[in-house]
Protein backbone atom coordinates (compact mmCIF):
# COMPACT_ATOMS: atom_id res chain seq x y z
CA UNK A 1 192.24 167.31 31.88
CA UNK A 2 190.20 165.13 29.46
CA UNK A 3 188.24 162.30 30.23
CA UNK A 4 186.07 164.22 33.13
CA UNK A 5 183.17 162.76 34.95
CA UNK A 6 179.34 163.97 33.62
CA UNK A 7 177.16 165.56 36.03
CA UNK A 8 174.91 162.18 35.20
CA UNK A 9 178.13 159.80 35.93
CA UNK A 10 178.89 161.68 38.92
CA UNK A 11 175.00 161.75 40.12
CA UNK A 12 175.63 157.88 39.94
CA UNK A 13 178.55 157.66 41.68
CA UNK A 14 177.71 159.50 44.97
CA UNK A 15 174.15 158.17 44.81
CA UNK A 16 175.65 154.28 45.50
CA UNK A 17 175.30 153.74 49.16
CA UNK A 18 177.87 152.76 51.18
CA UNK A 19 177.00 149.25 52.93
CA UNK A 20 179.63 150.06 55.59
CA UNK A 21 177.38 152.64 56.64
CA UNK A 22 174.51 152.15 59.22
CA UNK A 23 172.59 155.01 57.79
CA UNK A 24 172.07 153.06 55.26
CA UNK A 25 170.68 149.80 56.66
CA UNK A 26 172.43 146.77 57.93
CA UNK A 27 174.80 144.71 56.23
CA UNK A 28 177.22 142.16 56.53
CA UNK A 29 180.13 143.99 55.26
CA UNK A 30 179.35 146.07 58.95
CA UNK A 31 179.74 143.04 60.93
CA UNK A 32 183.11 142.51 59.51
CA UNK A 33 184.48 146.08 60.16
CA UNK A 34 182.86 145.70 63.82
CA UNK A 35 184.87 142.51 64.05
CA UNK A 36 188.24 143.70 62.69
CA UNK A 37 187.93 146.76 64.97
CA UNK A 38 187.27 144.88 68.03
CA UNK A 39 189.94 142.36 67.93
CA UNK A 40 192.40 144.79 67.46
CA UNK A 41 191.07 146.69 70.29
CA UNK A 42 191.77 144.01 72.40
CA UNK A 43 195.05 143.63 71.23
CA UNK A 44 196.00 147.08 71.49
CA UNK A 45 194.38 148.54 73.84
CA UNK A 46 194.63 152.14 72.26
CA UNK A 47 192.43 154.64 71.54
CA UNK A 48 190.29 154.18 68.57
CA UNK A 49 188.04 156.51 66.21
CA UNK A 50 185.96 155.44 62.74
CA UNK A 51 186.70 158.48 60.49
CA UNK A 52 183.60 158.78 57.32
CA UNK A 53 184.73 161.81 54.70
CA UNK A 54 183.45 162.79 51.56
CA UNK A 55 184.33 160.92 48.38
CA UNK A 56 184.93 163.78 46.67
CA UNK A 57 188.75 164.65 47.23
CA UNK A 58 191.77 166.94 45.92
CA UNK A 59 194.17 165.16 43.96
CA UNK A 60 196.93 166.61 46.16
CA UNK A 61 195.26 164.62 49.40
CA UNK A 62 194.54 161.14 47.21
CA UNK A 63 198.48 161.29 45.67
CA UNK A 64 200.74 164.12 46.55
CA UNK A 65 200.57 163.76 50.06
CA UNK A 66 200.60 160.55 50.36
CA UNK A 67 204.04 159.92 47.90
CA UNK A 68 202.96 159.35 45.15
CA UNK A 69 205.30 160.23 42.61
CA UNK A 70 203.73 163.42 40.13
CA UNK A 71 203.82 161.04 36.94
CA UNK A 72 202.93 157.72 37.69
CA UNK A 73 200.29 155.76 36.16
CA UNK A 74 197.65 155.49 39.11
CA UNK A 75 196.70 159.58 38.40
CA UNK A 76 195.98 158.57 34.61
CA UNK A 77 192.33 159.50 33.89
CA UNK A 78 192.62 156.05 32.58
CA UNK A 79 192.23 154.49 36.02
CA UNK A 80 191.57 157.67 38.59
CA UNK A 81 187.89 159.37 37.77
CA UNK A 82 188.45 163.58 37.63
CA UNK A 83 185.48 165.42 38.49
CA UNK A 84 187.42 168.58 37.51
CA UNK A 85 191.01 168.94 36.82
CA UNK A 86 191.86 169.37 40.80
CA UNK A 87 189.16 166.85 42.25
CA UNK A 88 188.45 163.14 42.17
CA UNK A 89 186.33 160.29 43.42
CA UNK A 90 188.53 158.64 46.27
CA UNK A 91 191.14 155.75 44.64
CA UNK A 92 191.43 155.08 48.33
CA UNK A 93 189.89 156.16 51.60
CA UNK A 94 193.34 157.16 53.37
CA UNK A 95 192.81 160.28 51.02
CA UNK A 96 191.54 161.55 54.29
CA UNK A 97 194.69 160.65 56.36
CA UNK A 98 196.96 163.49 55.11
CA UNK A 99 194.61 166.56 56.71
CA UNK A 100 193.82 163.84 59.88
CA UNK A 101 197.28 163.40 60.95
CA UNK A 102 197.76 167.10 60.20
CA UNK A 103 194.87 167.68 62.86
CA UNK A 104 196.25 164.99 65.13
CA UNK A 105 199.53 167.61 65.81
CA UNK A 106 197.51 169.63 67.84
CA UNK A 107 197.67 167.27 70.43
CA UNK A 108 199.45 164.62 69.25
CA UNK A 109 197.98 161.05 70.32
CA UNK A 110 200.12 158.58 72.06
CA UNK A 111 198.44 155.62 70.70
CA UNK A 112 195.68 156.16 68.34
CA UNK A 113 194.16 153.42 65.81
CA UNK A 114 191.74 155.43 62.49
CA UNK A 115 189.43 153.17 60.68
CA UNK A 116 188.54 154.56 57.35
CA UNK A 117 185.69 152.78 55.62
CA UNK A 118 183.66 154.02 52.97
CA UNK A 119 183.62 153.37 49.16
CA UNK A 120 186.24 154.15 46.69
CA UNK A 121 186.18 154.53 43.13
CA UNK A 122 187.99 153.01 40.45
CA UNK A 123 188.31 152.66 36.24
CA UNK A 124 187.96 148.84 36.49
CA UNK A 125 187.92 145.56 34.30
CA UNK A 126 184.55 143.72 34.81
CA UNK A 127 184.90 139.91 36.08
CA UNK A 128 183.43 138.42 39.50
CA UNK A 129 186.10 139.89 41.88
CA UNK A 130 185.85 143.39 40.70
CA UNK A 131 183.74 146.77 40.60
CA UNK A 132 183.99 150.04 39.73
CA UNK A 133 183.28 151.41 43.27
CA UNK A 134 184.24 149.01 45.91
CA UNK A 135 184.41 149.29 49.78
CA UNK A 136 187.55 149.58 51.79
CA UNK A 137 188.84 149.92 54.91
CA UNK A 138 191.91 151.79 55.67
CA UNK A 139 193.58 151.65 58.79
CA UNK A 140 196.28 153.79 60.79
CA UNK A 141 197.91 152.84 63.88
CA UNK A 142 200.32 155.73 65.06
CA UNK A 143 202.09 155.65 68.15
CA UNK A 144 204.26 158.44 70.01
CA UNK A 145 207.91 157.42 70.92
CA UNK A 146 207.53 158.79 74.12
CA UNK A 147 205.41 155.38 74.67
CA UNK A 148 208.70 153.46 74.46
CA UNK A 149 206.98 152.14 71.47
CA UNK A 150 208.47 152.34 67.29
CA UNK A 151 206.37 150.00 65.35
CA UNK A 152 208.64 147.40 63.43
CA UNK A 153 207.81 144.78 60.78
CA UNK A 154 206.82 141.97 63.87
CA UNK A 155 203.92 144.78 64.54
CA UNK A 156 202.85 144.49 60.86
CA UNK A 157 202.76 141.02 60.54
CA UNK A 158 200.80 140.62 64.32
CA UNK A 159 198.22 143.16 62.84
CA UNK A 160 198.07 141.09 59.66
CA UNK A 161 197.25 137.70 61.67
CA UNK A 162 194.81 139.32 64.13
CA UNK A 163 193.10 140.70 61.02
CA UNK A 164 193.10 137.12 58.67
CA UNK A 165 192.00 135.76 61.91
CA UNK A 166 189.20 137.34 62.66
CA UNK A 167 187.86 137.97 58.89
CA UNK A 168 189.08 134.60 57.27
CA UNK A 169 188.82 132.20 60.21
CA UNK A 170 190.69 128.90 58.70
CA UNK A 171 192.05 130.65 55.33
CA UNK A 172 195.27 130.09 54.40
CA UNK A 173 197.11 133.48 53.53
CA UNK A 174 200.36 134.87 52.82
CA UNK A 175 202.33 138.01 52.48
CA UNK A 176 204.40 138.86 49.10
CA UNK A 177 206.56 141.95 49.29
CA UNK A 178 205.24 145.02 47.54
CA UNK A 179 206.20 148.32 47.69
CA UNK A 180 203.61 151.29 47.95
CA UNK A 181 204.09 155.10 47.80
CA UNK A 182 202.81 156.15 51.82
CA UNK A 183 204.53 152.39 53.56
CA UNK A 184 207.88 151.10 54.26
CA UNK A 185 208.64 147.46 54.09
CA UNK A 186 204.92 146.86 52.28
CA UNK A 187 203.55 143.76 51.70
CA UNK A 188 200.49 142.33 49.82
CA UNK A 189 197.86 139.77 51.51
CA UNK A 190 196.31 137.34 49.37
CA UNK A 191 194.37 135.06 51.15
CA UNK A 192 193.60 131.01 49.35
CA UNK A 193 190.63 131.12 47.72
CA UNK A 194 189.44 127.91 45.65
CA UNK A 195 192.99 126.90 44.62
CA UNK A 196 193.66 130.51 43.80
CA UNK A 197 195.53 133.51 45.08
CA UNK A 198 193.06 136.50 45.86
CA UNK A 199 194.61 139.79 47.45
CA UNK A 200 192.07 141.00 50.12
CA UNK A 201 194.68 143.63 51.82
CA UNK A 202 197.73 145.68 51.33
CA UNK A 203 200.18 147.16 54.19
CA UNK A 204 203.38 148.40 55.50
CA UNK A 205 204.92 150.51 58.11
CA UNK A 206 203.45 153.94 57.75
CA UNK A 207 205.84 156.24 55.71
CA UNK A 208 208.15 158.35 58.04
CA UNK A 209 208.08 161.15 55.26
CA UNK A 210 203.88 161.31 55.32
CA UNK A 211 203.64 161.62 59.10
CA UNK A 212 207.21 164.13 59.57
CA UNK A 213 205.04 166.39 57.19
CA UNK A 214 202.66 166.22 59.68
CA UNK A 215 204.46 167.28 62.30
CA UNK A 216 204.33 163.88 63.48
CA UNK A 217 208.42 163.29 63.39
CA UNK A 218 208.10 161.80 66.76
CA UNK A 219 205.86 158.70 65.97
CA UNK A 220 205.66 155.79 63.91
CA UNK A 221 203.10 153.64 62.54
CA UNK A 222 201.26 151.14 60.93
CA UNK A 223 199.28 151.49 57.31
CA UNK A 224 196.72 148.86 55.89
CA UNK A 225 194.46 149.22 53.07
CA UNK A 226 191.71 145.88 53.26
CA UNK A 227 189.13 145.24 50.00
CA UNK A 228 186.28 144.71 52.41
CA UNK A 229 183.73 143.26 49.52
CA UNK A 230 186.61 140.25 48.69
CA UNK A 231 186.63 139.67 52.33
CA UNK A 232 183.25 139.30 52.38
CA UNK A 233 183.34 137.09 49.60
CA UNK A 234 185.80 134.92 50.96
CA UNK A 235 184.25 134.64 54.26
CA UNK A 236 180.62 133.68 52.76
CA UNK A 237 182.16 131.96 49.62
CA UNK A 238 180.15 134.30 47.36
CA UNK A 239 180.70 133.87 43.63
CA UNK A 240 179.67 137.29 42.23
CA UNK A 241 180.55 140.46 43.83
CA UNK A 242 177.32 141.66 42.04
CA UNK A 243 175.66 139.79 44.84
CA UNK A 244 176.73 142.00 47.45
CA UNK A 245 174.05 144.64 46.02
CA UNK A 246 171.26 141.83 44.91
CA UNK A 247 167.91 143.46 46.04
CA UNK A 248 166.65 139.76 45.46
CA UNK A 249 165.03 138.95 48.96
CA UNK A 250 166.44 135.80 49.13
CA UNK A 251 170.50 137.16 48.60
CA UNK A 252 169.22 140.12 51.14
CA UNK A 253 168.34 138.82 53.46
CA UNK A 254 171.58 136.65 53.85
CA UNK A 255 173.29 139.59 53.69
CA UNK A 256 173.12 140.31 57.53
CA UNK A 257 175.47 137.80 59.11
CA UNK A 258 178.53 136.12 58.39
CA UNK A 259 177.66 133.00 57.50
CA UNK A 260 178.25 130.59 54.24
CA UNK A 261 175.87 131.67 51.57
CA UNK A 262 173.79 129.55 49.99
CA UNK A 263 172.83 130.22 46.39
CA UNK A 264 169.47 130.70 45.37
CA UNK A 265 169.96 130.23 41.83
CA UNK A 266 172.14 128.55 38.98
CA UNK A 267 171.70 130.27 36.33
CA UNK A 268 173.54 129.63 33.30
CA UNK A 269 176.20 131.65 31.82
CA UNK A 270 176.05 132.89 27.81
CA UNK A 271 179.01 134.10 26.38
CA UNK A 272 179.47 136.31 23.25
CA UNK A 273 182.32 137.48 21.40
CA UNK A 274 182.83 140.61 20.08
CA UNK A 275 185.90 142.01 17.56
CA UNK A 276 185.60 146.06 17.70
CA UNK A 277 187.84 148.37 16.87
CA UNK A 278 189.42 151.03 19.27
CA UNK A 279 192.26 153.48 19.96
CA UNK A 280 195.25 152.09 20.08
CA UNK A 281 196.09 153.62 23.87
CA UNK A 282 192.49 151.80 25.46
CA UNK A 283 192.99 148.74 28.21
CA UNK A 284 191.12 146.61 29.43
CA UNK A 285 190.54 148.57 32.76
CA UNK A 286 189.08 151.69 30.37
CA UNK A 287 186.87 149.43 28.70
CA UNK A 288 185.22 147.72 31.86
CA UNK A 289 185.03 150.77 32.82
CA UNK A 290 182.62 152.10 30.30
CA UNK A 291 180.55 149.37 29.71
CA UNK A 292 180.05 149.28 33.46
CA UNK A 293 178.43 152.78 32.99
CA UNK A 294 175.90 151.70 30.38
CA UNK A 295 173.21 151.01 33.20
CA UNK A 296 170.79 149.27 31.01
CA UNK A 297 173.16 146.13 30.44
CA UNK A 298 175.66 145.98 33.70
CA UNK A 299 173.59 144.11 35.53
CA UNK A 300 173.67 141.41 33.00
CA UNK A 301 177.86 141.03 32.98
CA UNK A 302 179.56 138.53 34.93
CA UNK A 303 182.92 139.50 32.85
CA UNK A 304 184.75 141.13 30.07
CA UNK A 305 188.15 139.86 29.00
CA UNK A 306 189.89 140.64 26.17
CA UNK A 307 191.39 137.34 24.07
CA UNK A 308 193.74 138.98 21.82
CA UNK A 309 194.47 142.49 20.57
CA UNK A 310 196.25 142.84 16.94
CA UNK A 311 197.53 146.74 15.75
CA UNK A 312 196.59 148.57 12.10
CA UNK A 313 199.58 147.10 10.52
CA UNK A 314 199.15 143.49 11.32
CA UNK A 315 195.46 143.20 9.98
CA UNK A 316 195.20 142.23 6.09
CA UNK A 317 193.40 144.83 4.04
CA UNK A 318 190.51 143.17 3.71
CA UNK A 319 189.82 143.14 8.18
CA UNK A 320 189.97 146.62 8.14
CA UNK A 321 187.99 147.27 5.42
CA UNK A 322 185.57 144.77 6.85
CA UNK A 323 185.65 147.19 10.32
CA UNK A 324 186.21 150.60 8.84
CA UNK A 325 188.95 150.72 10.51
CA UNK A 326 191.59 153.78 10.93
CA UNK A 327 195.17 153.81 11.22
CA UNK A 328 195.56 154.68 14.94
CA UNK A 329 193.13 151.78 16.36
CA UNK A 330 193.29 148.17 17.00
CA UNK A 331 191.40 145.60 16.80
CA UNK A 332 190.28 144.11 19.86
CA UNK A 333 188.77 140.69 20.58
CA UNK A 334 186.08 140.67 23.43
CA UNK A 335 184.62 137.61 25.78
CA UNK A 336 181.74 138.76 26.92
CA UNK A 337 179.86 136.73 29.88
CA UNK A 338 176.27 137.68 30.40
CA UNK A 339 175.07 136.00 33.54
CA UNK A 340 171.77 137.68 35.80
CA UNK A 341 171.34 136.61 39.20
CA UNK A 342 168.56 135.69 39.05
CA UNK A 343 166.60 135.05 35.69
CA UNK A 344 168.04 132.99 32.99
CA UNK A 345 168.87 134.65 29.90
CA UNK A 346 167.29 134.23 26.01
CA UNK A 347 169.29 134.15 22.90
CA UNK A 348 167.60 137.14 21.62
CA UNK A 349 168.28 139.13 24.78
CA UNK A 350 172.18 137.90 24.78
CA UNK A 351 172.21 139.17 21.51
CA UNK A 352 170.81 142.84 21.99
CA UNK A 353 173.15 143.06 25.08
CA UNK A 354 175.64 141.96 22.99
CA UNK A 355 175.10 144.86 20.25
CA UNK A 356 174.40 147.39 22.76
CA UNK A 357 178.03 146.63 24.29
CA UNK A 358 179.49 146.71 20.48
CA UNK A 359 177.75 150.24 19.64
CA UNK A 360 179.05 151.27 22.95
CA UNK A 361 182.65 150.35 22.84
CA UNK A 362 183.30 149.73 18.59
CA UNK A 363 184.66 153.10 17.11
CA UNK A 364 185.26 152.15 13.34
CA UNK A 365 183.11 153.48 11.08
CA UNK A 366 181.31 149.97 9.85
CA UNK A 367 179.35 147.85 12.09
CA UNK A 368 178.63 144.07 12.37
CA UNK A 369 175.45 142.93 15.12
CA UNK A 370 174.22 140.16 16.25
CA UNK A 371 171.16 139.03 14.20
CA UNK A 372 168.49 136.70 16.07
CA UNK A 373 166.66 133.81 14.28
């Protein structure tokens, strides 16, 4: 398997904290878990329990068990990160539900609701509504027969508005049918954000296959998968999920209820552009992904988006000479948006983030930087 994690890249990974976590301090993203659990508690009145597992998972718990198909896309090292050949970060936290419903067979529940938050980890593009390791919430209703109970799509959808509810009081949302490997009938939530479709959520009835290989042939259920940091957005109208893990007192300490943030800064955005040359397999997803790694400059980049990409044969001579370009790359063309939170920044030091990004990403053999003055 190419493409593994470093020890260093690893060391990063498991050292973010997890702001759904009360070890690690309060934060708002915790009062919006405590609300989504209650309500449906009160709906439901079944049993509950909050499940926390290590990120660190087999690939046969994060896909194979839970249907997904042995060649699709999602297990690419492209998106998924391998920390060896057998084990990843966590794509989602219902990696964990495979071995819990297993568990649950011993004494089967009659109705039993797991909430599964934590971080999960992602190759991602870099713009305001993504990061490489946000925080989700998973959630598993399962219900015996023997209750008189099977869980139809009028369950879903009542889970769905309890949830949009409670999280997005006075949002307009909707559901738009898509299918996913461990649901039936699944759906995608986007909720209306600023004249724009955002998806915060995606569900179904749980897969009849995932729990009879359990042992759990005798129940049905309910599956949801929420993005708790774009819920959090939504709720507070927060621009930049960057802000989510400001350590700029005045962002903290609005972090700690639920109400509309107020910025505490403007600060204007520079763009740069940037042509580089790469192989002719990398995305946009890979790309983000890399630069977000480059810890010196991340904290500076509000997006990267790629304009236009054009293949060895369709550049004149004289482009690739320009590039030192090879046969099996393309050229890409970069936007680059370099925005900090909280200090505005000079043309020279646009310009060195900018050629630290180039050095980083540009694989042809000549080089063109940004010169200042």
């Amino acid at each position: 398997m190419a493409n593994l994690l470093s020890a260093d890249a690893l060391s990063r990974s498991l050292s973010l904290p997890d702001l759904t976590d009360p070890a690690n301090g309060p934060h708002a993203l915790q009062l919006l878990l405590q609300n989504i659990r209650r309500a449906l508690a009160s709906q439901w009145r079944c049993q509950q329990q909050i499940v926390r597992t290590s990120p660190v998972v087999s690939v046969e718990n994060n896909y194979d068990r839970l249907g997904y198909p042995p060649g699709g896309a999602a297990r690419e090292a492209r998106y998924t990160r391998y920390v060896t050949p057998r084990y990843i970060l966590r794509t989602q936290t219902s990696a964990a539900i495979p071995d819990l419903l297993a568990g649950l067979n011993i004494d089967p529940p009659q109705d039993l609701l797991l909430l599964l938050p934590g971080l999960v980890y992602r190759r991602d593009s870099i713009d305001r509504l993504h990061c490489g390791e946000p925080h989700q919430l998973d959630l598993w209703r399962v219900v015996s027969n023997a209750t008189g109970q099977t869980m139809a799509l009028s369950d879903l959808m009542e889970m769905i508005s309890i949830i949009m509810q409670v999280a997005l009081p006075g949002m307009r949302w909707r559901t738009v049918e898509s299918p996913h490997p461990y649901t039936e009938q699944g759906v995608q939530i986007d909720a209306l954000w600023h004249d724009q479709w955002v998806e915060v959520g995606e569900c179904g009835l749980a897969s009849t296959q995932v729990l009879r290989q359990a042992g759990l042939s005798d129940h049905s259920g309910l599956a949801m998968g929420l993005g708790l940091d774009r819920l959090l957005m939504l709720r507070k109208n927060i621009p930049d999920i960057r802000l989510l893990r400001s350590q700029d007192p005045r962002v903290l300490k609005q972090m700690n209820d639920l109400e509309p943030y107020v910025p505490v800064s403007s600060m204007p955005a520079v763009q740069r552009d940037l042509s580089i040359c790469v192989a002719s397999e990398m995305d946009e997803e890979t790309l983000g992904d890399r630069v977000r790694g480059q810890q010196q400059c991340a904290e500076y980049i509000e997006e990267i988006s790629v304009k236009a990409e054009t293949p060895y044969a369709d550049l004149p001579a004289s482009a690739r000479r320009r590039m030192g370009m090879k046969p099996q790359q393309k050229n890409v063309l970069l936007r680059v948006t370099l925005r900090h939170m909280d200090r505005t920044l000079t043309d020279q030091q646009a310009n060195e983030i900018r050629n630290d990004i180039y050095r980083l990403l540009h694989q042809g053999d000549r080089h063109e930087l940004a010169h200042n003055g």
